[in-house]
C-alpha atoms as a PDB file:
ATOM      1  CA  UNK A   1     -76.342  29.854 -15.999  1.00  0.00           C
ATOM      2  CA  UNK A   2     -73.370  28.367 -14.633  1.00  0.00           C
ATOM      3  CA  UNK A   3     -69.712  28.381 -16.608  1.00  0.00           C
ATOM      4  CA  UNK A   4     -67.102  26.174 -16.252  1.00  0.00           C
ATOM      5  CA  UNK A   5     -63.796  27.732 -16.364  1.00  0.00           C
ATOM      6  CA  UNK A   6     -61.027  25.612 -17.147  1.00  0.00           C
ATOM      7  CA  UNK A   7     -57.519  27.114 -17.263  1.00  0.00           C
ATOM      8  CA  UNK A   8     -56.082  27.772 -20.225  1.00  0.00           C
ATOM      9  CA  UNK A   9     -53.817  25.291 -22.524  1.00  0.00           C
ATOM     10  CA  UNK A  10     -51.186  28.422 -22.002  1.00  0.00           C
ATOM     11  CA  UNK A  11     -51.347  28.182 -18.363  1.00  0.00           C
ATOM     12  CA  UNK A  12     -50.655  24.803 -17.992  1.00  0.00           C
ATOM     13  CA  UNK A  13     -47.585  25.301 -20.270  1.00  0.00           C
ATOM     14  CA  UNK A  14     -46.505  28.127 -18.326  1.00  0.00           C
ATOM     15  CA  UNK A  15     -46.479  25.752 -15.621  1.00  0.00           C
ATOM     16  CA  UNK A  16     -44.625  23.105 -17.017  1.00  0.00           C
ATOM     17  CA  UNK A  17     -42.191  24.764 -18.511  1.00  0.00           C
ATOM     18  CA  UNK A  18     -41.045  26.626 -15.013  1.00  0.00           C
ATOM     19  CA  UNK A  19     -41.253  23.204 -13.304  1.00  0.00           C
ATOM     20  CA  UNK A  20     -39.018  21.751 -15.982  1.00  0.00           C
ATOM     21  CA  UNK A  21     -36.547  24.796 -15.360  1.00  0.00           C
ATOM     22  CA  UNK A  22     -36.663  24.581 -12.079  1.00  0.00           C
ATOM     23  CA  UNK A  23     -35.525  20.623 -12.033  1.00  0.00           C
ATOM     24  CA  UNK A  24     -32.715  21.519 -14.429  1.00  0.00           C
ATOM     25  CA  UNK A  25     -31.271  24.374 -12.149  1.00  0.00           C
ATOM     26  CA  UNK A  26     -31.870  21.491  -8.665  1.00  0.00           C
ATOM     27  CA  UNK A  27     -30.389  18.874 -10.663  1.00  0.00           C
ATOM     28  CA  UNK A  28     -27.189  21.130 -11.608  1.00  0.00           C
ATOM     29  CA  UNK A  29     -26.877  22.936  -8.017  1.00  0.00           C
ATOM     30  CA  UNK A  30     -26.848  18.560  -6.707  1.00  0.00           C
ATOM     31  CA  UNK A  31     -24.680  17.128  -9.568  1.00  0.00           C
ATOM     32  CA  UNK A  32     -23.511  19.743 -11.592  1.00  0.00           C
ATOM     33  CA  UNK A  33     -20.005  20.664 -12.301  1.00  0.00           C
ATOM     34  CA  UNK A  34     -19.998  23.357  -9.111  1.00  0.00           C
ATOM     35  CA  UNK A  35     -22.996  21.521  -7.553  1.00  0.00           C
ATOM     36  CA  UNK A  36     -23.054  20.405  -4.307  1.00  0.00           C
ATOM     37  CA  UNK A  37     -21.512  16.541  -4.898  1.00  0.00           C
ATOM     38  CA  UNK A  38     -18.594  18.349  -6.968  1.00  0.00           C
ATOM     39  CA  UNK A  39     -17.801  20.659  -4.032  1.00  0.00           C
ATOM     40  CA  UNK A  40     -17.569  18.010  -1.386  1.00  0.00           C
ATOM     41  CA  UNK A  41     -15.042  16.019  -3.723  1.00  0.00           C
ATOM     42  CA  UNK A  42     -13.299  19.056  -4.061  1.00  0.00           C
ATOM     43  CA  UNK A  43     -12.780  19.340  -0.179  1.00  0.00           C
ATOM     44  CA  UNK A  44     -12.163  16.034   0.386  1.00  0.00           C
ATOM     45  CA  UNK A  45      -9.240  16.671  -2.515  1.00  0.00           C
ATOM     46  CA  UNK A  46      -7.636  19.956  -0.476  1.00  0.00           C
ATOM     47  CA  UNK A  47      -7.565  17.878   3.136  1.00  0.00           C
ATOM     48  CA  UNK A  48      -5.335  15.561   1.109  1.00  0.00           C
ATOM     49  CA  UNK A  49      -3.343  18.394  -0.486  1.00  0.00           C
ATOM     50  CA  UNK A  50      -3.144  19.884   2.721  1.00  0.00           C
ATOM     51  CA  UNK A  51      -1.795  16.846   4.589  1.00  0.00           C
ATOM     52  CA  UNK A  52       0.404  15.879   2.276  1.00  0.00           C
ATOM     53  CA  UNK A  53       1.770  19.744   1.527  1.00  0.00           C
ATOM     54  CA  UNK A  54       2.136  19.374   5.326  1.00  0.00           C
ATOM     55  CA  UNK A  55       4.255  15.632   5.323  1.00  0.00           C
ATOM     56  CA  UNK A  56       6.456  17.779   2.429  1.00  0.00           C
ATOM     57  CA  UNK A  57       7.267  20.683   4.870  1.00  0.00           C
ATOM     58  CA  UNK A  58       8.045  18.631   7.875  1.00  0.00           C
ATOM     59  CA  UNK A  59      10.482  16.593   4.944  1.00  0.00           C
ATOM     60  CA  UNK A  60      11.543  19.984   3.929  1.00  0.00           C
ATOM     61  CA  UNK A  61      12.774  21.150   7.113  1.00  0.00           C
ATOM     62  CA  UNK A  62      14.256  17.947   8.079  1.00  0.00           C
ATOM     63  CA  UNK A  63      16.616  18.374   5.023  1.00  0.00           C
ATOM     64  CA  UNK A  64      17.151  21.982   5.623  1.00  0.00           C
ATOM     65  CA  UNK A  65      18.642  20.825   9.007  1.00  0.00           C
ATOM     66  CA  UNK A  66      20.648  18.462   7.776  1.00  0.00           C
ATOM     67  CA  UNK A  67      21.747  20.442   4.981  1.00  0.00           C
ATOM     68  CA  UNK A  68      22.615  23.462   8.011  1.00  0.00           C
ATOM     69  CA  UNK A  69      24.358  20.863  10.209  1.00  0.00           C
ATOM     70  CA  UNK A  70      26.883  19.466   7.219  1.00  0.00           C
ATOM     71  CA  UNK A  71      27.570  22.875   6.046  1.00  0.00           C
ATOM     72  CA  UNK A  72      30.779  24.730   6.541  1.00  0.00           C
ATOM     73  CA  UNK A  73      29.547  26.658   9.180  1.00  0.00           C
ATOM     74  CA  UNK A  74      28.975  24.300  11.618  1.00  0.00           C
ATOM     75  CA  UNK A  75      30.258  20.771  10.679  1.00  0.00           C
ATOM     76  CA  UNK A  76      28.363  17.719  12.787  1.00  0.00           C
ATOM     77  CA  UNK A  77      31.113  15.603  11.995  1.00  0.00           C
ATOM     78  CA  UNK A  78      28.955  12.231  13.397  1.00  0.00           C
ATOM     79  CA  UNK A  79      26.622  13.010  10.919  1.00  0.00           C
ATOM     80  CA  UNK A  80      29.144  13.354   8.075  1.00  0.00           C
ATOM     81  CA  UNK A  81      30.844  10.312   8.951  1.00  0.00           C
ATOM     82  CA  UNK A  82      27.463   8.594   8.928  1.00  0.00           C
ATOM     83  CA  UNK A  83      26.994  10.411   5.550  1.00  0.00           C
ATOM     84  CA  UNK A  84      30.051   9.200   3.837  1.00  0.00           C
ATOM     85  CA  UNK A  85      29.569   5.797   5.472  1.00  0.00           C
ATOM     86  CA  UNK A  86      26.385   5.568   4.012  1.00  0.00           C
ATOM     87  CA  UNK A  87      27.106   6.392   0.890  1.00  0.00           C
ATOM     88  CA  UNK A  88      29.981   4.607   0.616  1.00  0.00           C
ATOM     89  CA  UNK A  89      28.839   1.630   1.929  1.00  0.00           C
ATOM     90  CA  UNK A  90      30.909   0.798   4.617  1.00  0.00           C
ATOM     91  CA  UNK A  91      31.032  -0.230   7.701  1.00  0.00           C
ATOM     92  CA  UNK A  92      33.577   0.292  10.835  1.00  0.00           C
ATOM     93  CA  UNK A  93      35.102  -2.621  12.339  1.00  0.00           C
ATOM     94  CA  UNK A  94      32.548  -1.776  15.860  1.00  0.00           C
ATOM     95  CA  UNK A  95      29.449  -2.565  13.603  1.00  0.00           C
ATOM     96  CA  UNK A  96      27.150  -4.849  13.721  1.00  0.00           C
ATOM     97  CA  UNK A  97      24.518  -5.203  10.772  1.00  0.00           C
ATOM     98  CA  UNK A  98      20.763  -6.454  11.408  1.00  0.00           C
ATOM     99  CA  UNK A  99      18.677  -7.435   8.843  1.00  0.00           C
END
């Protein structure tokens, strides 16, 4: 005499519920808030930071010259003129304005 075993009910929920787990934890390591999407924005986000931190610094040490060069120290006196000129708004008689 031959018996059929079939698996048990319990079994097949074991099953199910560790397949049902297991999407959950995929899904959230793909989409989730630290999943694998998130972290690719997030690097995409710090090149920008980093090139525009970058731009800033370059600004940065452009002023710091300038700032160095008007100082009392060691007066550029083309640049102050320039300076003054500028914000003055005027010209000398040699000028010529393009627009």
């Amino acid at each position: 005499m031959t018996q059929h075993l079939r698996p048990a009910f319990g079994t097949f929920i074991l099953f199910a519920v560790a397949f049902v787990i297991g999407g959950y934890f995929t899904f959230a390591a793909v989409q989730g808030d630290h999943g694998l999407f998130r972290r690719v924005q997030v690097n995409a986000e710090a090149e920008v930071l980093r090139a525009e931190r970058d731009r800033l610094q370059a600004e940065l040490a452009e002023l710091h010259n300038l700032n160095r060069r008007l100082s009392d120290a060691s007066l550029d006196l083309d640049l102050l003129d320039e300076r003054a000129r500028d914000v003055l708004g005027q010209l000398r008689l040699d000028e010529v304005i393009l627009n």
